[in-house]
Protein backbone atom coordinates (compact mmCIF):
# COMPACT_ATOMS: atom_id res chain seq x y z
CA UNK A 1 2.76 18.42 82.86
CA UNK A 2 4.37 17.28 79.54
CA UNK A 3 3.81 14.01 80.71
CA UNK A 4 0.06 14.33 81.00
CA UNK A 5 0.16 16.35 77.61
CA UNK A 6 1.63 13.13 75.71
CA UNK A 7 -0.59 10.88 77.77
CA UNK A 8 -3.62 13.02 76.01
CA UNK A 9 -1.50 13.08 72.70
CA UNK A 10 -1.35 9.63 72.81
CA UNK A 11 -4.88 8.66 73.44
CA UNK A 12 -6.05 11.71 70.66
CA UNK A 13 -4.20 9.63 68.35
CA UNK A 14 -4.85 5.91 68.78
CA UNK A 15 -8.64 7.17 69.42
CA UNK A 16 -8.27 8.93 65.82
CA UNK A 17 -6.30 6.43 64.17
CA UNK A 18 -8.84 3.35 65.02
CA UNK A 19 -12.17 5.82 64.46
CA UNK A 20 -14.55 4.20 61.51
CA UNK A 21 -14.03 7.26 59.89
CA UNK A 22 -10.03 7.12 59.58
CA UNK A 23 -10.19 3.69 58.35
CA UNK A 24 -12.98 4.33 55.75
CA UNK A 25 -10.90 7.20 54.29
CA UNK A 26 -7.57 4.88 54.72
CA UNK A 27 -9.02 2.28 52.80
CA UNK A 28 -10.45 4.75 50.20
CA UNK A 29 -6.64 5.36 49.77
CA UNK A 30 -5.56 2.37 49.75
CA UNK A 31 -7.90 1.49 46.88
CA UNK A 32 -7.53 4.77 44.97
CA UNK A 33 -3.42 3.66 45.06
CA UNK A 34 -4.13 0.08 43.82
CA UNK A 35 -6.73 1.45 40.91
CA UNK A 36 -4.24 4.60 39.86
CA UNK A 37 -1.49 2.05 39.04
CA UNK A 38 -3.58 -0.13 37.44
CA UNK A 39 -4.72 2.14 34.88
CA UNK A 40 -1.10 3.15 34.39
CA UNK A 41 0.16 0.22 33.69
CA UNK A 42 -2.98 -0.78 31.31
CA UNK A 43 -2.36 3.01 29.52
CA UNK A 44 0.85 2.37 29.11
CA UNK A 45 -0.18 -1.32 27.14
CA UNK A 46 -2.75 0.12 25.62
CA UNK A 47 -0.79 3.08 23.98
CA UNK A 48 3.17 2.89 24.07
CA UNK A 49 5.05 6.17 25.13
CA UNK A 50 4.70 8.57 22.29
CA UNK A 51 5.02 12.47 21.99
CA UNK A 52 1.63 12.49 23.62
CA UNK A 53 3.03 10.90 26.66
CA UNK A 54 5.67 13.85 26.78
CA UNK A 55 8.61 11.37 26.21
CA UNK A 56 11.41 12.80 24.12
CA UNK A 57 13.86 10.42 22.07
CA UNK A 58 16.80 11.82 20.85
CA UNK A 59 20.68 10.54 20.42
CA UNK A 60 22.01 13.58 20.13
CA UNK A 61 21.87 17.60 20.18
CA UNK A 62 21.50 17.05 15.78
CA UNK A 63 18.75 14.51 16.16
CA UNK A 64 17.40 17.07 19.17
CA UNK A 65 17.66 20.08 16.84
CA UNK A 66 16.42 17.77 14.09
CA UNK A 67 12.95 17.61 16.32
CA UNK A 68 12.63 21.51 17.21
CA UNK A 69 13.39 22.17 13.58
CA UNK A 70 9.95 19.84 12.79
CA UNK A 71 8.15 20.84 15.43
CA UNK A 72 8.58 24.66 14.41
CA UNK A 73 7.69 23.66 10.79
CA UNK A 74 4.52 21.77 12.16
CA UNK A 75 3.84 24.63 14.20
CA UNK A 76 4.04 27.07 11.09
CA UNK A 77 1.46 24.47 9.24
CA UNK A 78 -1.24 24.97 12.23
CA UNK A 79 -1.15 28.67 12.00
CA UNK A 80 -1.23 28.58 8.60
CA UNK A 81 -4.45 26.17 8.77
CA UNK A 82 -5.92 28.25 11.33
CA UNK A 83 -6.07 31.28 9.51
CA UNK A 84 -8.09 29.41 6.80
CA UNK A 85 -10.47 27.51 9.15
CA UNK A 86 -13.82 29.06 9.93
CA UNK A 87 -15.22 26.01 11.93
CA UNK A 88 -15.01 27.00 15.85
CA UNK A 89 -14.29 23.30 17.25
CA UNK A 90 -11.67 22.96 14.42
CA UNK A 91 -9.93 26.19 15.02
CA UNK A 92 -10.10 25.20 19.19
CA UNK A 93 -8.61 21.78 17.92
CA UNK A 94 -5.69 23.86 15.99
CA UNK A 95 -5.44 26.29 19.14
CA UNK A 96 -4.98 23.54 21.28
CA UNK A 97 -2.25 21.54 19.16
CA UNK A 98 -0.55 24.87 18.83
CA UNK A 99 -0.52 25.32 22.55
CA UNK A 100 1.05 21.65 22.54
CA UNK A 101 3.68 22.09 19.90
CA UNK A 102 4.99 25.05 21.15
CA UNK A 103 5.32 23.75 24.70
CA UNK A 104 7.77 20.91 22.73
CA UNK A 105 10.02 23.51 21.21
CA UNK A 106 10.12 25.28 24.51
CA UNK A 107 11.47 21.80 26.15
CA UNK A 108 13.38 20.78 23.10
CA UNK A 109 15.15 24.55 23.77
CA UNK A 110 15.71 23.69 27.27
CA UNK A 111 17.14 20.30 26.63
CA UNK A 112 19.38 21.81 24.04
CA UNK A 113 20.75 24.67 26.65
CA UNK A 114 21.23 21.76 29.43
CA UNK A 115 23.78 19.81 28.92
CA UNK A 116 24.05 17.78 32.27
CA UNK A 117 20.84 16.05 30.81
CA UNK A 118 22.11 13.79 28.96
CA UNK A 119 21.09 11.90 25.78
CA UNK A 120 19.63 8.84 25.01
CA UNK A 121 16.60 9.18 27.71
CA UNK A 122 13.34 9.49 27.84
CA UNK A 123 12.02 12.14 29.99
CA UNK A 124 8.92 12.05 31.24
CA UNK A 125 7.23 15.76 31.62
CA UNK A 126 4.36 17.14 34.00
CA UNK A 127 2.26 20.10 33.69
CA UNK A 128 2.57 23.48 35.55
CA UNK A 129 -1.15 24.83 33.95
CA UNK A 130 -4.42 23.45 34.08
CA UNK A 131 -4.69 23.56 30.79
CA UNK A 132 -1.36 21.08 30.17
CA UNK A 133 -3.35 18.23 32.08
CA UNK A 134 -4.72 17.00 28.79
CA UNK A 135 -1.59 16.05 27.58
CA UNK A 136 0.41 13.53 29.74
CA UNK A 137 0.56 12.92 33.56
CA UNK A 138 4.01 12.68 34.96
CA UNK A 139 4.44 8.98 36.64
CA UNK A 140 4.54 10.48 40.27
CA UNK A 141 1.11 13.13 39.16
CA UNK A 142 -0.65 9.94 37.71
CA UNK A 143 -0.08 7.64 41.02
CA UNK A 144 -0.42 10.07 43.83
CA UNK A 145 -2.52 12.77 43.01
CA UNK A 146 -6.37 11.16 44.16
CA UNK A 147 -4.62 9.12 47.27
CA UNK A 148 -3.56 12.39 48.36
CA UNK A 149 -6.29 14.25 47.50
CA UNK A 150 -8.76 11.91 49.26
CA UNK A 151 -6.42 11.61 51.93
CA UNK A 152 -6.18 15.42 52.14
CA UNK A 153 -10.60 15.36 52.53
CA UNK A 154 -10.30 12.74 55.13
CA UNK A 155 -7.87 13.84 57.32
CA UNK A 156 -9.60 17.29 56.97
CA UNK A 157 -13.05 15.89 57.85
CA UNK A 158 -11.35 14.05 60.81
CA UNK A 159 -10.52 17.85 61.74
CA UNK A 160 -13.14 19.16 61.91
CA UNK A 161 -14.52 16.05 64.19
CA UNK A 162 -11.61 15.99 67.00
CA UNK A 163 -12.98 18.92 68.77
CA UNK A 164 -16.80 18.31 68.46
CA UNK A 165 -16.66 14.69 69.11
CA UNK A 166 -15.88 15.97 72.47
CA UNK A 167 -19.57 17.79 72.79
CA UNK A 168 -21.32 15.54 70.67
CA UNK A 169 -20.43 12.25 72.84
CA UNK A 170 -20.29 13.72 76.26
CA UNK A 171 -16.63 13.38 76.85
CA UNK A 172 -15.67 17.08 77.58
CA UNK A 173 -16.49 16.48 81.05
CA UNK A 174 -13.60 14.28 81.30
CA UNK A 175 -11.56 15.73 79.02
CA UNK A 176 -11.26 19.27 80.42
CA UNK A 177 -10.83 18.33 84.07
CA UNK A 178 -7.93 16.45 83.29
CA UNK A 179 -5.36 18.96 84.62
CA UNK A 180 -4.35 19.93 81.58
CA UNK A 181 -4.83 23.74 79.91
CA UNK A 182 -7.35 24.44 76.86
CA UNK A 183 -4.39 25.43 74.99
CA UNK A 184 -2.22 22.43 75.56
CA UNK A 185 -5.44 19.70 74.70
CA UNK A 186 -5.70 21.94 71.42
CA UNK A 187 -2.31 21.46 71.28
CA UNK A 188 -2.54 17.61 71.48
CA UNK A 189 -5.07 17.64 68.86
CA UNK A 190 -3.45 19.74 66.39
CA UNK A 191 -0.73 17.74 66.90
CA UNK A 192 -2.49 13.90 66.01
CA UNK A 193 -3.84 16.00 62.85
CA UNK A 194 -0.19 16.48 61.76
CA UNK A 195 1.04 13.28 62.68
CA UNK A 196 -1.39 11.67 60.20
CA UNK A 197 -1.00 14.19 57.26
CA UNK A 198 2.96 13.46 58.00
CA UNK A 199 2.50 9.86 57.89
CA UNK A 200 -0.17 9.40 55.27
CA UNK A 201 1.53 11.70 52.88
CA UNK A 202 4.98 10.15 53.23
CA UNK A 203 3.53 6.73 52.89
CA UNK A 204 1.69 7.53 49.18
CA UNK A 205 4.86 9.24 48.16
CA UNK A 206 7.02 6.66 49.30
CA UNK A 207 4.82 4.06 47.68
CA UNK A 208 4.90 6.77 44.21
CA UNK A 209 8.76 6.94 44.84
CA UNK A 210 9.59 2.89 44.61
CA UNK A 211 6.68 3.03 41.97
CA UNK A 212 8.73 5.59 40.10
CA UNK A 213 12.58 3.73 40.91
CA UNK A 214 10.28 0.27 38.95
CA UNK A 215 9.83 1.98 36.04
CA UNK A 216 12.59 4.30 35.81
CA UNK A 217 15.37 2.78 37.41
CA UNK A 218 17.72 3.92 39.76
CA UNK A 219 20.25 5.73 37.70
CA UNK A 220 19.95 9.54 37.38
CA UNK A 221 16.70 10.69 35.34
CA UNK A 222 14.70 13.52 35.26
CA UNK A 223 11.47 14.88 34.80
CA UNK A 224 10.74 17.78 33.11
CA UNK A 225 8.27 20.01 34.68
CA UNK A 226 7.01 22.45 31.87
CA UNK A 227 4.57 24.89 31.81
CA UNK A 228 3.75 26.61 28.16
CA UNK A 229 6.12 29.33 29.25
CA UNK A 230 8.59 27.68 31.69
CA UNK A 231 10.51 24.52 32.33
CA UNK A 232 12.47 22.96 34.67
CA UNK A 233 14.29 19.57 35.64
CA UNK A 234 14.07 17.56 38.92
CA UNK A 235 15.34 13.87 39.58
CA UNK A 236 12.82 11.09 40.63
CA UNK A 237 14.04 11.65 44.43
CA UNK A 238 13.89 15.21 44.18
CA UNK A 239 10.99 15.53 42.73
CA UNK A 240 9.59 12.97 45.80
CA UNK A 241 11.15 15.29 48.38
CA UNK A 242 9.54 18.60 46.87
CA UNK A 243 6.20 16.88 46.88
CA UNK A 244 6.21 15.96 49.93
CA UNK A 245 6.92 19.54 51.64
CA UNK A 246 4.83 20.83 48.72
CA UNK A 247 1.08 18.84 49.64
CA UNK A 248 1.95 18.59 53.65
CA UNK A 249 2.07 22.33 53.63
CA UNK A 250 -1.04 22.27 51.82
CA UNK A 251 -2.29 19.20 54.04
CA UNK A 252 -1.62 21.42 57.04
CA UNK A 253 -3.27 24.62 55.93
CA UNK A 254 -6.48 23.40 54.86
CA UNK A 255 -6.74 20.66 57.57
CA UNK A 256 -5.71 23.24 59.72
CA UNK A 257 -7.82 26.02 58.76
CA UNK A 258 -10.68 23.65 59.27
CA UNK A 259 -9.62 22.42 63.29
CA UNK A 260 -9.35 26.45 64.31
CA UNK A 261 -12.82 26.97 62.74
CA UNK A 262 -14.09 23.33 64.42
CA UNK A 263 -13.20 24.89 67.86
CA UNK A 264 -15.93 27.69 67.81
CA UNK A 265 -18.55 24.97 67.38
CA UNK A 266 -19.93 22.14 69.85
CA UNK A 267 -21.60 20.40 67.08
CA UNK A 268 -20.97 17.68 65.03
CA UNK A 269 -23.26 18.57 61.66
CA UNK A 270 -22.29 22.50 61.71
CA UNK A 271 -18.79 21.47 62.14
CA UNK A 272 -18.85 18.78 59.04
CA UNK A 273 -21.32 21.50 57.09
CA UNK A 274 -18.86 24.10 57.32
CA UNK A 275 -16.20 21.55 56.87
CA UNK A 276 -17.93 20.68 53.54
CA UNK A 277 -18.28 24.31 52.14
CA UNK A 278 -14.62 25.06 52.80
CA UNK A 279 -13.63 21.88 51.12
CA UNK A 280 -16.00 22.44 47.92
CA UNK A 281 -13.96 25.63 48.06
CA UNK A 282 -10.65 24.60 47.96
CA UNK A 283 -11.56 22.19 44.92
CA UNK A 284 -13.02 24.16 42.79
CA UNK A 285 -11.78 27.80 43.87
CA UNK A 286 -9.70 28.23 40.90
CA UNK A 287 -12.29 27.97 38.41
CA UNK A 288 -14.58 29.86 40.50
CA UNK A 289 -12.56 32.65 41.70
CA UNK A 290 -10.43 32.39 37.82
CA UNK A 291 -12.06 35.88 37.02
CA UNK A 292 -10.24 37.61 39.55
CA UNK A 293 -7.47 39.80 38.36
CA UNK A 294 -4.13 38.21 39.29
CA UNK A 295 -2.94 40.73 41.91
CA UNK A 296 -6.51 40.55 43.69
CA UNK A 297 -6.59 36.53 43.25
CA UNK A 298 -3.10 36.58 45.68
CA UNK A 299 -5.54 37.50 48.51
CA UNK A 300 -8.35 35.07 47.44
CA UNK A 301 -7.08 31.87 49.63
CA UNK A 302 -9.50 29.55 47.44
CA UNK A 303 -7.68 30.52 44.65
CA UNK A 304 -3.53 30.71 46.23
CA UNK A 305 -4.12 27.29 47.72
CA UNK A 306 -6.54 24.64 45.48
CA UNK A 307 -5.50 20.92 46.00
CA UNK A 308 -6.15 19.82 42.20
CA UNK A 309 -3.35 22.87 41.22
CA UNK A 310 -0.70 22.26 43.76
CA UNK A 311 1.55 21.94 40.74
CA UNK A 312 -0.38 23.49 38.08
CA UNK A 313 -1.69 26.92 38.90
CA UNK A 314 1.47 29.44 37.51
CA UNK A 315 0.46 32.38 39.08
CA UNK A 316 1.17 31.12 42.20
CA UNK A 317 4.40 29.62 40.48
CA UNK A 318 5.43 32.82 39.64
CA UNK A 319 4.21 34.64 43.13
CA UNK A 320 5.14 31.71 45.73
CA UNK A 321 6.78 33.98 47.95
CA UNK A 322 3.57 36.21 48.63
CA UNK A 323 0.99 33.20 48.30
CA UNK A 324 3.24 31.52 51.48
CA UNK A 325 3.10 34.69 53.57
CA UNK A 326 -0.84 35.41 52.62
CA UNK A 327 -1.58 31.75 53.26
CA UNK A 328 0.48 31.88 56.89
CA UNK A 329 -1.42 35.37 57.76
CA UNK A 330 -4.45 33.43 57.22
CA UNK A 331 -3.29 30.62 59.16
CA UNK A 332 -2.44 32.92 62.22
CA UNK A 333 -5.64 34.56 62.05
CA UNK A 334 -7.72 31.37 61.97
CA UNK A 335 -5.51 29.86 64.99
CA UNK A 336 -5.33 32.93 67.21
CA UNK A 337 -9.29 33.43 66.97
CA UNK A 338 -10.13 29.93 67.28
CA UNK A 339 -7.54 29.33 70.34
CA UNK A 340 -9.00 33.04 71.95
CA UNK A 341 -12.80 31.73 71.86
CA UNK A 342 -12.05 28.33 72.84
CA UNK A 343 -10.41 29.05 76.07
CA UNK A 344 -13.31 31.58 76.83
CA UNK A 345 -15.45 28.81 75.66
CA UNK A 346 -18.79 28.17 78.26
CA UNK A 347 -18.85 24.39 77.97
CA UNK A 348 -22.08 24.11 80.20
């Protein structure tokens, strides 16, 4: 029996794998990859690292003190501006470069209380907020984030076609007097849906992870992950490694919310229309749902689980504990109904 299962695993996935619509979204990838270094590479000529860039030069903890010490002055200046301003785009200018500044100081505060970072680096910093995306992209942020996104959309999509393709071409008949159970063919399904999130998203980070060893080097760097109230350090391969778990959980939820709702269908177009709500959704459900008070917004799965913030959103830095068991409840609810009315499904 486990023999015919990986016969039918095997088939799901070369049959997936050379589908017009895998390759399409494959060489949307591909593309997005080539284009996101290239505009790296010509920011980076363009406009050399400066503070704006979040790289931090210092020789040592006086010359690092030396910065906080004209940072806080600077930051003094922009209040004391602000209070004079009456223009509302200057004082959102001022509010903005406040926000900025005091992010430094709470880096330059970090750097000075960490020790085992040591001097003479540059450290390249990434954003835990929405609102710290206007002021630098970490390397690894700036080369993977659209691969994986548009990976994320097509591997979803593909999700939401495994089942349905079934109905929609005729091939149930075959497929379901095979010998095999309902449960194990969704099993065999689910399972070529993994196997490409796994790949694809091990394959952009990997390519994001030599992309990052180029320009950093191979000796021990970090990057400093702030937020405008908390920071933290990770090395290059680190930081690689907690990606990776970090958008295949979030491959697997989404793509896998979609595949337990594709079973109650028989339907290509409702499939791909409900496909395409739930995907709007998960884009933009932070800045729909933002409203939400933050206790209610930890049920609110468009808003625990948005694949633009799955670094960025801090409420869900602060409460990842209770956004992973939320997310999994909704997981096992999706995949229990889904399996239930599948194998009670009337195929006629």
């Amino acid at each position: 029996m486990l023999g015919r299962l990986f016969c039918l695993y095997r088939k799901e996935l070369k049959k997936t794998v050379f589908s017009k619509t895998f390759i399409l979204f494959f060489s949307v990838i591909l593309i997005s990859i080539i284009i996101s270094i290239y505009f790296f590479y010509s920011t980076l000529e363009s406009e050399p690292y400066t503070s704006s860039y979040g790289v931090i030069p210092y020789d040592d903890y006086e010359q690092l003190q030396a910065h906080l010490n004209h940072n806080e002055e600077y930051i003094s200046e922009l209040y004391g501006q602000l209070e004079v301003t009456a223009d509302l785009n200057r004082r959102s200018l001022i509010k903005n470069e406040i926000r900025y500044r005091e992010r430094l100081s709470l880096i330059y505060k970090y750097l000075q209380s960490h020790p085992e970072i040591s001097y003479s680096k540059y450290y390249d910093f990434g954003s835990l907020t929405n609102s710290g995306y206007e002021d630098n992209f970490s390397f690894f942020v700036f080369i993977t984030t659209y691969p994986i996104i548009f990976m994320i959309v097509g591997i979803a999509v593909l999700s939401s076609l495994i089942v349905t393709n079934d109905f929609t071409n005729g091939t149930y008949k075959f497929v379901y007097t095979s010998g095999v159970s309902r449960t194990k063919i969704i099993f065999a399904k689910l399972s070529t849906i993994i196997t490409l999130l796994f790949s694809s998203c091990l394959l952009i980070l990997l390519i994001g992870l030599i992309f990052g060893f180029v320009q950093y080097g191979y000796d021990k760097k970090y990057l400093i992950m702030a937020s405008y109230r908390n920071v933290f350090h990770v090395g290059i391969s680190g930081y690689f490694f907690l990606s990776f778990l970090n958008y295949l959980s979030l491959g697997i939820f989404i793509c896998g919310i979609i595949f337990f709702i594709s079973l109650f269908f028989k339907n290509n177009i409702i499939s791909l229309t409900i496909c395409a709500i739930l995907l709007f959704l998960f884009l933009n459900g932070y800045n729909l749902f933002a409203h939400l008070n933050e206790k209610l917004a930890i049920f609110n799965v468009f808003t625990s689980v948005n694949i633009f913030d799955v670094f960025s959103v801090e409420p869900v830095f602060y409460n990842l504990w209770k956004y992973l068991i939320i997310s999994f409840a909704y997981f096992t609810i999706f995949a229990t109904a889904g399996i239930f009315w599948f194998r009670k499904k009337d195929f006629c």
